[in-house]
N, C-alpha and C. Protein backbone atom coordinates (compact mmCIF):
# COMPACT_ATOMS: atom_id res chain seq x y z
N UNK A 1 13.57 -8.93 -12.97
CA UNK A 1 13.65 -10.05 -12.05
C UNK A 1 12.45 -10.98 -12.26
N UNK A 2 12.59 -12.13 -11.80
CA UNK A 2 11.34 -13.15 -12.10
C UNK A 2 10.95 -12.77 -11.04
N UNK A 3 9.39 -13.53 -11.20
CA UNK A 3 8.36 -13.45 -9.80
C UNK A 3 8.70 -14.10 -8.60
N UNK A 4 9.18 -15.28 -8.53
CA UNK A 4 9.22 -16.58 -8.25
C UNK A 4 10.75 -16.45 -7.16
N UNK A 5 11.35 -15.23 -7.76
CA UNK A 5 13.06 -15.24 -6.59
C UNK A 5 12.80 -13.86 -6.25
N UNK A 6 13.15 -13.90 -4.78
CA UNK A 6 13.16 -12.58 -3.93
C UNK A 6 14.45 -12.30 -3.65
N UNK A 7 15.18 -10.70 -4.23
CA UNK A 7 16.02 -10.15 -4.22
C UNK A 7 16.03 -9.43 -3.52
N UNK A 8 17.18 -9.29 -2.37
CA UNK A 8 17.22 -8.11 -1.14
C UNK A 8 16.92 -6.33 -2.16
N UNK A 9 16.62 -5.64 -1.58
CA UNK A 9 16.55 -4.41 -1.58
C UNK A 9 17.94 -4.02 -2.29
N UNK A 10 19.11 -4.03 -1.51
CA UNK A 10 20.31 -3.67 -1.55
C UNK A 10 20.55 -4.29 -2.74
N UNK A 11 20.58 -5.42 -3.06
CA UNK A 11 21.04 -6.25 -4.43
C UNK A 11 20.65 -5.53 -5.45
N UNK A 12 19.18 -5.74 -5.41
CA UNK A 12 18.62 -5.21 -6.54
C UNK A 12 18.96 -3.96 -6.90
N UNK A 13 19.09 -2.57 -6.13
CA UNK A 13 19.56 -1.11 -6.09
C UNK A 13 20.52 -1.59 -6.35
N UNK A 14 21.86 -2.04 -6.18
CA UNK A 14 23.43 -2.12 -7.08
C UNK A 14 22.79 -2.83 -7.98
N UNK A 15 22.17 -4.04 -8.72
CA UNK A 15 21.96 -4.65 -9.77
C UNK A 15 21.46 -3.36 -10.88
N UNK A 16 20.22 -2.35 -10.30
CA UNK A 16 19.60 -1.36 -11.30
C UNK A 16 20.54 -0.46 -11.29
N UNK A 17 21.84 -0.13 -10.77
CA UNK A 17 22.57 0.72 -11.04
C UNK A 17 24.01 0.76 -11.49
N UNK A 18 24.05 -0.77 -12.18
CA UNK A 18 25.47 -1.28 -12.91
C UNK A 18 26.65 -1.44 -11.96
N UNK A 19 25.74 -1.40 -10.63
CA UNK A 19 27.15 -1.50 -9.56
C UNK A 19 27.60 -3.02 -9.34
N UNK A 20 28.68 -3.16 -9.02
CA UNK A 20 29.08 -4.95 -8.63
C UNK A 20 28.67 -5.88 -7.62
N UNK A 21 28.64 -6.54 -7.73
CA UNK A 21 27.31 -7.38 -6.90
C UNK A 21 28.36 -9.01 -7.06
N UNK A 22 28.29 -9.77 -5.79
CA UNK A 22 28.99 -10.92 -5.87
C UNK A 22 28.14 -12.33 -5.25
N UNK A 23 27.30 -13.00 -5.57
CA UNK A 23 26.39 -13.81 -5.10
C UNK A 23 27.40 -14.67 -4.40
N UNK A 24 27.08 -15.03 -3.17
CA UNK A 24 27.74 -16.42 -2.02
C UNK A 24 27.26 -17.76 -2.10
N UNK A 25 27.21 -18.25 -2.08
CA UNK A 25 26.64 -19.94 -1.49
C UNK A 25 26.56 -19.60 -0.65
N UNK A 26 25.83 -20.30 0.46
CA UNK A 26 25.69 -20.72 1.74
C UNK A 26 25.57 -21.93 2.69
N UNK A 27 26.09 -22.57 1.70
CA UNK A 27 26.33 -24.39 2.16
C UNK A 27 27.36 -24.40 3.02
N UNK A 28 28.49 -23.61 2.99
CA UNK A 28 29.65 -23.04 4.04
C UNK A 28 29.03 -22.59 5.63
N UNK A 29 27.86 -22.03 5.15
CA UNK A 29 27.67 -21.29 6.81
C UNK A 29 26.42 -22.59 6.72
N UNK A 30 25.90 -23.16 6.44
CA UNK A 30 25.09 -24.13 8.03
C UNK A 30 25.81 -25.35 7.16
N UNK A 31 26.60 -25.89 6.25
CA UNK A 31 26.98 -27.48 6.73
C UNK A 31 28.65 -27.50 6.48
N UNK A 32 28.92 -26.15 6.31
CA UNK A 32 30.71 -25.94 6.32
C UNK A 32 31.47 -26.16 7.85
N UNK A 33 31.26 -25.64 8.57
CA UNK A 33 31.82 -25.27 9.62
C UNK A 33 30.84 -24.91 11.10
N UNK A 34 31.03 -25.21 11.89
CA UNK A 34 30.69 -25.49 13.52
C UNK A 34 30.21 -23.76 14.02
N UNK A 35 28.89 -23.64 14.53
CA UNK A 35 28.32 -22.88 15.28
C UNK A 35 29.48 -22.04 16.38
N UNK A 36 30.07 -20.98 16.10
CA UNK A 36 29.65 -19.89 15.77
C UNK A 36 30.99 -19.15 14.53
N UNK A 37 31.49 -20.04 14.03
CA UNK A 37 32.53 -19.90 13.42
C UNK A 37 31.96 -19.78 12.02
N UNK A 38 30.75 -20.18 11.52
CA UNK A 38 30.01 -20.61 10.30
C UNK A 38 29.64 -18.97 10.58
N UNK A 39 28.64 -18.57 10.95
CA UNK A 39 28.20 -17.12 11.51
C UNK A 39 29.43 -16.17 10.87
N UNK A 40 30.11 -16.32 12.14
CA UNK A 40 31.42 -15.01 11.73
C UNK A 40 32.12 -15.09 10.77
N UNK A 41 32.56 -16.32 9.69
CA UNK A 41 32.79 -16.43 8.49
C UNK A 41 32.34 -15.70 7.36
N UNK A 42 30.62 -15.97 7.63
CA UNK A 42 30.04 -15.75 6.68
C UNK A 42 29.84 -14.04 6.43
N UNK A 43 30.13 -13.46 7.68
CA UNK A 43 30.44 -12.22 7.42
C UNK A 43 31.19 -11.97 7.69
N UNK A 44 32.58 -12.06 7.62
CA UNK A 44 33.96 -11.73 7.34
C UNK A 44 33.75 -12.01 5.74
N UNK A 45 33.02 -13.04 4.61
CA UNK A 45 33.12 -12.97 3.52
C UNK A 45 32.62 -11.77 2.97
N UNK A 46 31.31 -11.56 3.56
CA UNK A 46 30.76 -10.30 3.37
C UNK A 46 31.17 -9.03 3.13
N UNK A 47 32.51 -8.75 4.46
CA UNK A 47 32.81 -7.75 4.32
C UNK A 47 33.93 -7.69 3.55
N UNK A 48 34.43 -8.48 3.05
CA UNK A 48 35.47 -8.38 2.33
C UNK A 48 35.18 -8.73 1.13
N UNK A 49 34.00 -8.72 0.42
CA UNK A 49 33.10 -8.33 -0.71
C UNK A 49 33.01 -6.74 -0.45
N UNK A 50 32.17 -6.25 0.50
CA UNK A 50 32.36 -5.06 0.42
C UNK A 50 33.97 -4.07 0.36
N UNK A 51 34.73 -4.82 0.98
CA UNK A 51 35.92 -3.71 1.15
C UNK A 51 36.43 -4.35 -0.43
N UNK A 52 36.01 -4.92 -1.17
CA UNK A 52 36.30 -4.74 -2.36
C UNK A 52 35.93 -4.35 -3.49
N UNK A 53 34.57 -3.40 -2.92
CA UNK A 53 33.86 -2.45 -3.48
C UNK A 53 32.74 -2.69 -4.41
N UNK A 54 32.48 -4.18 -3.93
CA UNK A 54 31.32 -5.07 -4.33
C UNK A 54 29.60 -5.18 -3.15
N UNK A 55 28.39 -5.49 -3.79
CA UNK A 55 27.73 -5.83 -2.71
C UNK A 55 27.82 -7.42 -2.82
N UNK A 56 27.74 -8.23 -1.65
CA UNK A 56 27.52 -9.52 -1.12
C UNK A 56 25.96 -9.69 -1.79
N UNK A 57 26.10 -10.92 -2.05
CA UNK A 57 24.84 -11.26 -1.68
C UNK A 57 24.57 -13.00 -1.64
N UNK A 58 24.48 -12.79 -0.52
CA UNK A 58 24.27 -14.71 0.21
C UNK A 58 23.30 -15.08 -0.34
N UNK A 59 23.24 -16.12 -1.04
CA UNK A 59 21.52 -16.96 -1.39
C UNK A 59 21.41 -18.37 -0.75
N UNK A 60 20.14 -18.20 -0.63
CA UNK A 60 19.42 -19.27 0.54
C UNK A 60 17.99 -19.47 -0.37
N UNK A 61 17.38 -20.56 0.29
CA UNK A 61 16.19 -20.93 -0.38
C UNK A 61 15.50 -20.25 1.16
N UNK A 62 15.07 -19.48 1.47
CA UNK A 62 14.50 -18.85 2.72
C UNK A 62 13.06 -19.23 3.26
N UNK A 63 13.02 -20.70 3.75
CA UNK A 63 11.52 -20.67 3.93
C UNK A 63 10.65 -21.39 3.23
N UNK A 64 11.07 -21.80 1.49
CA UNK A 64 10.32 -21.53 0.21
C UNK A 64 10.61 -20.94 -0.59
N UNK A 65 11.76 -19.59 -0.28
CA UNK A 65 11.48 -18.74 -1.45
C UNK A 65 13.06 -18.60 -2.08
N UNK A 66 13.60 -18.98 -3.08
CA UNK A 66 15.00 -18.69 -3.25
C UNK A 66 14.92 -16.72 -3.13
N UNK A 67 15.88 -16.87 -2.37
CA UNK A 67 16.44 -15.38 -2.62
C UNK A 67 17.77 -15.25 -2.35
N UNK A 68 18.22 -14.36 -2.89
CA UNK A 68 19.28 -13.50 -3.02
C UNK A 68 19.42 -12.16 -2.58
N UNK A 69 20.59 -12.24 -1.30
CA UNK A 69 20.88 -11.29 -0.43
C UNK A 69 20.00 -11.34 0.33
N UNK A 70 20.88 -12.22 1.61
CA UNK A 70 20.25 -12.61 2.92
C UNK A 70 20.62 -11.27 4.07
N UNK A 71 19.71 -10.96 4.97
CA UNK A 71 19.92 -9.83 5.83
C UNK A 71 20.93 -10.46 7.40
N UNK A 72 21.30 -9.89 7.81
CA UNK A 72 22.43 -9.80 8.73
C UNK A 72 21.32 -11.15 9.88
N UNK A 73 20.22 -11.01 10.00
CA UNK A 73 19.31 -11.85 10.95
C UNK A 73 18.73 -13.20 10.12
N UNK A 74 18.66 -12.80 8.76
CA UNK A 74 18.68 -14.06 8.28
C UNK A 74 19.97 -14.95 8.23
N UNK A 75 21.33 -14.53 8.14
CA UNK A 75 22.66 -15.06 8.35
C UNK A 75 22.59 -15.77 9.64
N UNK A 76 22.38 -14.79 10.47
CA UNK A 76 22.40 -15.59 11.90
C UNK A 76 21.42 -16.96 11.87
N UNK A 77 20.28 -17.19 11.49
CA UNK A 77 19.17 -18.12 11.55
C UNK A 77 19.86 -19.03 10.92
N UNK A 78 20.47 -18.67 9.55
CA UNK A 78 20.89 -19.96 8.84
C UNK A 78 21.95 -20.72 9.37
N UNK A 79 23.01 -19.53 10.55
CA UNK A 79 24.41 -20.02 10.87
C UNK A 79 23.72 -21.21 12.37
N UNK A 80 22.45 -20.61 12.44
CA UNK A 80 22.53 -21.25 13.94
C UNK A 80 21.64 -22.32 13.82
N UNK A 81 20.45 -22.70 12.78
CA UNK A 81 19.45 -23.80 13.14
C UNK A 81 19.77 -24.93 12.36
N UNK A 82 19.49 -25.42 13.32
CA UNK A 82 20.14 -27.01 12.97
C UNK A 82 19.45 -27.95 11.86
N UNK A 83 19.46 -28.83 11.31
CA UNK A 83 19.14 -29.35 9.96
C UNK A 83 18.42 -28.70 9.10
N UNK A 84 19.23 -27.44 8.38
CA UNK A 84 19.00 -26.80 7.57
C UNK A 84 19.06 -28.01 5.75
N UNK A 85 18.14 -28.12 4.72
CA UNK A 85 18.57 -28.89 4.06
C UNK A 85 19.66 -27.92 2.86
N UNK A 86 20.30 -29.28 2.49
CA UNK A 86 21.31 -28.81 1.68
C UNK A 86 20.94 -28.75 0.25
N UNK A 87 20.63 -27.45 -1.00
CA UNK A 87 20.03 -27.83 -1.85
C UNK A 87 20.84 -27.46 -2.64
N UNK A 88 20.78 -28.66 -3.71
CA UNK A 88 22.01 -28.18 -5.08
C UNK A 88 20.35 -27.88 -6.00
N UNK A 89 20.96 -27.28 -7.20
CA UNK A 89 20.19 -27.07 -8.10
C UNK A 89 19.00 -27.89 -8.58
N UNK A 90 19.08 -29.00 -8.37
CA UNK A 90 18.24 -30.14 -8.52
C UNK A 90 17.29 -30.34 -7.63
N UNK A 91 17.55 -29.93 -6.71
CA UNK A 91 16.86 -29.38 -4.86
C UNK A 91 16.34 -28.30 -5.18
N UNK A 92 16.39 -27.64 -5.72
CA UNK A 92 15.29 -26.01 -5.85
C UNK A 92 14.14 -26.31 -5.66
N UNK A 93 13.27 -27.37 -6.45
CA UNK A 93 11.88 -27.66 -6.97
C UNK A 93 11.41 -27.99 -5.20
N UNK A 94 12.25 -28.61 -4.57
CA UNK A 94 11.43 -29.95 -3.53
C UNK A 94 11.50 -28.52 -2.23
N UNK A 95 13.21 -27.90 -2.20
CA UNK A 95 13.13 -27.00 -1.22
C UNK A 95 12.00 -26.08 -1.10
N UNK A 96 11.84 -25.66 -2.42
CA UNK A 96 10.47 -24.23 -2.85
C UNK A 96 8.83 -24.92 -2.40
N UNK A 97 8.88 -26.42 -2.61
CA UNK A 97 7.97 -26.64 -2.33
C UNK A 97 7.39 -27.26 -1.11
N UNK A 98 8.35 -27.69 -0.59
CA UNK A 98 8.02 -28.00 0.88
C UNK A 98 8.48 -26.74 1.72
N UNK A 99 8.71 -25.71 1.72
CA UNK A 99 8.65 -24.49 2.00
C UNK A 99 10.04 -24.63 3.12
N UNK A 100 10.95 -25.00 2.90
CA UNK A 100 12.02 -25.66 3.87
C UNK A 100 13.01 -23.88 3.67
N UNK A 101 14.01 -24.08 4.75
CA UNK A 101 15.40 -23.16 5.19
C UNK A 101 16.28 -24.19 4.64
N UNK A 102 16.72 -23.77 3.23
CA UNK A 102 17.87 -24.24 2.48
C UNK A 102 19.54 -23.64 2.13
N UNK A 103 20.12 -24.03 2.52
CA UNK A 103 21.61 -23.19 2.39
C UNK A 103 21.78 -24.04 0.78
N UNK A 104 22.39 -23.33 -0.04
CA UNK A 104 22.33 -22.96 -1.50
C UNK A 104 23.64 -23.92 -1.73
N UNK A 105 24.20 -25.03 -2.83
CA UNK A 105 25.23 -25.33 -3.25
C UNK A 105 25.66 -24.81 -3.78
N UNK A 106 27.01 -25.18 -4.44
CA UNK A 106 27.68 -24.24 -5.90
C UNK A 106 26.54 -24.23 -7.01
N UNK A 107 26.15 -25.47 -7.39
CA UNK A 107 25.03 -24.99 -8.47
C UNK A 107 23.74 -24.37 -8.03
N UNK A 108 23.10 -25.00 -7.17
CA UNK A 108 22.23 -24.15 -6.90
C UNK A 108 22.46 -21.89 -6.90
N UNK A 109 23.65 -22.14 -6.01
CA UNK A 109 23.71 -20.84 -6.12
C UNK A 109 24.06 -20.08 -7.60
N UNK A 110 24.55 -20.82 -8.92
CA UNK A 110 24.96 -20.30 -9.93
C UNK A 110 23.79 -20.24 -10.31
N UNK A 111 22.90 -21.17 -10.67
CA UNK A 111 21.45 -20.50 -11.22
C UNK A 111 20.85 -19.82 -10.35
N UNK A 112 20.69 -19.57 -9.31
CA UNK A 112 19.71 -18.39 -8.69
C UNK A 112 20.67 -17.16 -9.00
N UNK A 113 21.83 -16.68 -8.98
CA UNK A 113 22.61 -15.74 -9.20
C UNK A 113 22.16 -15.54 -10.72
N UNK A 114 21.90 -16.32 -11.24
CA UNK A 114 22.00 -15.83 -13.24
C UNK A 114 20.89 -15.36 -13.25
N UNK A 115 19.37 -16.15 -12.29
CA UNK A 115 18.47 -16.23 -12.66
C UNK A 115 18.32 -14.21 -12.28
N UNK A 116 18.84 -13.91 -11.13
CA UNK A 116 19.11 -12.50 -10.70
C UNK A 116 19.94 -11.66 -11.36
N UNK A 117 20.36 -12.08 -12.31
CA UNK A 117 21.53 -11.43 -13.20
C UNK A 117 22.78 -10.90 -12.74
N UNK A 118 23.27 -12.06 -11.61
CA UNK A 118 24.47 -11.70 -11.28
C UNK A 118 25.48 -12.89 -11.84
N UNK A 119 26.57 -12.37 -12.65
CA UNK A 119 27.67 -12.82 -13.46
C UNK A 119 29.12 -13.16 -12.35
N UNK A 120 29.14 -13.03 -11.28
CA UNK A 120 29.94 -13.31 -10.40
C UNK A 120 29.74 -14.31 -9.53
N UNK A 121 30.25 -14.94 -8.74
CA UNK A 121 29.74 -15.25 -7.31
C UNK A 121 31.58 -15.99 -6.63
N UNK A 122 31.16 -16.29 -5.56
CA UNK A 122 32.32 -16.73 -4.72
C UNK A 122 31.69 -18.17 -3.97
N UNK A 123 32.67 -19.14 -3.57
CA UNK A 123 32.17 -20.10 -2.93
C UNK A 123 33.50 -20.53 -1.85
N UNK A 124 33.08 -21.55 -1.26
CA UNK A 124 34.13 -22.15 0.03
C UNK A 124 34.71 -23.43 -0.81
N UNK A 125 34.57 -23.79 -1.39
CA UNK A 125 35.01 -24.78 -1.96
C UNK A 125 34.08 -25.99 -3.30
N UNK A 126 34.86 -26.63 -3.98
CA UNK A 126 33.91 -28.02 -4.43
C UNK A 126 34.23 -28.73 -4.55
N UNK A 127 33.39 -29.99 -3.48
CA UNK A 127 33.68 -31.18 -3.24
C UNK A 127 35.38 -31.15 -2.68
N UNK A 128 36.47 -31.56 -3.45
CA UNK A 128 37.70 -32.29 -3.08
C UNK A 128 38.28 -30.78 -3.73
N UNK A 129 37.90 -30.30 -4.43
CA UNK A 129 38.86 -29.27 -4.89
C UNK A 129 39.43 -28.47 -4.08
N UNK A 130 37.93 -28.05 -3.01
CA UNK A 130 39.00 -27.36 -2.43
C UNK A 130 39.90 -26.96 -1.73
N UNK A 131 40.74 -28.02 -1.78
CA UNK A 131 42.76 -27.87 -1.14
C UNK A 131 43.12 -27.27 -2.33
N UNK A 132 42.41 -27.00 -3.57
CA UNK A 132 43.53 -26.69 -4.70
C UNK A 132 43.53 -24.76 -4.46
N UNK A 133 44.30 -24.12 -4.91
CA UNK A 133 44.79 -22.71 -5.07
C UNK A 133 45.32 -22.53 -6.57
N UNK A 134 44.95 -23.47 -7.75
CA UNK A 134 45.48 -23.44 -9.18
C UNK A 134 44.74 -22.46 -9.85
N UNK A 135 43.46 -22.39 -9.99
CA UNK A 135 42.89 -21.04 -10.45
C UNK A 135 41.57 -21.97 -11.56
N UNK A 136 41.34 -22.98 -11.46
CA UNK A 136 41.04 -23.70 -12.26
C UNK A 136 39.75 -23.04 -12.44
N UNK A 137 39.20 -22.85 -13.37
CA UNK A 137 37.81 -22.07 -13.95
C UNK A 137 37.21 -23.17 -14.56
N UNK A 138 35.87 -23.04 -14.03
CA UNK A 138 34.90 -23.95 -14.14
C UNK A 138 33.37 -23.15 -14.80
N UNK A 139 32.96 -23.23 -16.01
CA UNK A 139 31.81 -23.07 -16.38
C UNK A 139 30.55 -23.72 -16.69
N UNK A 140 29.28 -23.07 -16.79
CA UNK A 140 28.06 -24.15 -17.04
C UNK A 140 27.66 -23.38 -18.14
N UNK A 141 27.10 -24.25 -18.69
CA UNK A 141 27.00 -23.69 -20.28
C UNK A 141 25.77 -23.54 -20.32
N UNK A 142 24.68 -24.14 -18.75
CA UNK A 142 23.55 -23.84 -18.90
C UNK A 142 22.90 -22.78 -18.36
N UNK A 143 23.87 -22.14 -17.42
CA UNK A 143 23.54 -20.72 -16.58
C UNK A 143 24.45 -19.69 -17.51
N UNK A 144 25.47 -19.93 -18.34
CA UNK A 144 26.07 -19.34 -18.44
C UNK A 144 27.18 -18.26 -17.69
N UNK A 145 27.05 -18.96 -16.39
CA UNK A 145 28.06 -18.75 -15.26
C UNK A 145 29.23 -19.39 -15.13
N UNK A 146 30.16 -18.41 -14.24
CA UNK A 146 31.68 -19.15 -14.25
C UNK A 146 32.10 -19.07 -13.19
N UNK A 147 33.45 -19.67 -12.77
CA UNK A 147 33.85 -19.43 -10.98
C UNK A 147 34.98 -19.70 -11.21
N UNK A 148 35.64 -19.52 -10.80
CA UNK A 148 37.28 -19.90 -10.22
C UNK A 148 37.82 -20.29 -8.92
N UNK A 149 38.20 -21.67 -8.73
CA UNK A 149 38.68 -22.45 -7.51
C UNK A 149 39.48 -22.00 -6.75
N UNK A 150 39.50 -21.13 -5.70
CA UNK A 150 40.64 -20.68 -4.56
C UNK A 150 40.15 -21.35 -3.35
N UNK A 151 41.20 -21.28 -2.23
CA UNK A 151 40.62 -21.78 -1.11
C UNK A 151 39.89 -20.95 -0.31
N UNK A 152 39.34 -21.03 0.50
CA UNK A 152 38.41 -20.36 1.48
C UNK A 152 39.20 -18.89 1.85
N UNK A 153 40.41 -19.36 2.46
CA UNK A 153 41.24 -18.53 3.04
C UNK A 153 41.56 -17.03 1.82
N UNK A 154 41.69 -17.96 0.90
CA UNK A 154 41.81 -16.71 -0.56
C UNK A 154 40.32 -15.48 -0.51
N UNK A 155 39.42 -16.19 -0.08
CA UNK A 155 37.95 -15.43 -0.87
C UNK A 155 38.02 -14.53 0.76
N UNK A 156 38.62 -14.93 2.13
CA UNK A 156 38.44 -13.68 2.33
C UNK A 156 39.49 -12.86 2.52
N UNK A 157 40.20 -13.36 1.99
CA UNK A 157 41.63 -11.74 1.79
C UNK A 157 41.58 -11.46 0.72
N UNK A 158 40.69 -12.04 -0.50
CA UNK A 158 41.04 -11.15 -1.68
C UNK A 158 39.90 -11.60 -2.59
N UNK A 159 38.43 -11.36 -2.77
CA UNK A 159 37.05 -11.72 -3.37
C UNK A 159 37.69 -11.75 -4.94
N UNK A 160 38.39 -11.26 -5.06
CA UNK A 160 38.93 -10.88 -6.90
C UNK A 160 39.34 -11.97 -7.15
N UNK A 161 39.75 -12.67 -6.38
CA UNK A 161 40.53 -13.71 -6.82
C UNK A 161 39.60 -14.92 -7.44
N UNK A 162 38.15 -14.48 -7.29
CA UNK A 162 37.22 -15.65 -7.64
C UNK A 162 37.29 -15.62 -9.20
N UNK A 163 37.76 -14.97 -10.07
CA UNK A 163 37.41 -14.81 -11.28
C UNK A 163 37.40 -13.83 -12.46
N UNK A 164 36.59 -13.32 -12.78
CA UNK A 164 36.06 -12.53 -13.66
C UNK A 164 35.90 -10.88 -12.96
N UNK A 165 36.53 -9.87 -13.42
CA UNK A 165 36.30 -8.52 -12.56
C UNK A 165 34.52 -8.54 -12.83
N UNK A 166 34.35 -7.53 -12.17
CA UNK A 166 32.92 -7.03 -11.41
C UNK A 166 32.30 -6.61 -12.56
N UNK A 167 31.13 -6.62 -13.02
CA UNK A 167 30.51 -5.76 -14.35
C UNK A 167 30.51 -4.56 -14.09
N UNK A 168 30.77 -3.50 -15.13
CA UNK A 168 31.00 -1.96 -14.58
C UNK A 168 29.75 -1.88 -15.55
């Protein structure tokens, strides 16, 4: 792991033990959806990462610090305080340095997930896409990460549906 990103406990133990691991965005829970529905979303995604025999792991810029795999009290903080900033990848530098509570975009969250060596992740949508349910796979050639477009409603009845199976 780099110095510079803080990985939950839990992440890291499935990451050192080849278990499946699914990184979140979190732009869904503080600028997706309305207090307290953002909250209970965000763990209904959770658990249905787990009941698919994956660990979650939400990334947030926490404070200053990107990390990966937010704790059940950090979820709540992010679902509930109000002008949280919104950071896409390009936002890493300013969030880390003004020491701000950042909920993670699609890109943002694909490079902090690679930078953690997770090859998966799930999101709520991008931009206009997501009304689509086509399956459309989208890669960056600079994280070397990939995703697949379902709607919200898909990622929590069925996390598989984001893509690529789990690394065994």
């Amino acid at each position: 792991m780099t110095p510079w990103l803080h990985v939950s406990e839990e992440v890291a133990t499935a990451l050192a033990s080849d278990r499946p691991v699914v990184a979140l965005e979190s732009t869904l829970i503080a600028h997706g959806l309305p207090w307290p529905t953002n909250r209970d979303t965000a763990r209904e995604v959770e658990q249905a990462v787990r009941a698919g025999g994956a660990i979650p792991a939400t990334v947030a810029v926490w404070h200053g610090t990107p990390t990966v795999g937010l704790t059940p009290g950090q979820l709540d903080e992010l679902a509930g305080t109000p002008g949280v900033l919104k950071a896409g990848r390009r936002d890493l530098g300013a969030a880390v340095g003004l020491r701000k509570l950042a909920a993670t975009t699609v890109s943002a969250t694909m490079a902090l997930a690679h930078a953690a060596g997770i090859p998966v992740f799930a999101t709520g949508g991008i931009g206009g896409a997501h009304r689509w349910n086509c399956g459309l796979r989208i890669a960056d050639s600079k994280t070397g990460g990939s995703l697949r477009i379902r709607n919200p409603q898909s990622a929590i009845r069925n996390w598989k549906s984001f893509g690529t199976s789990p690394p065994t």
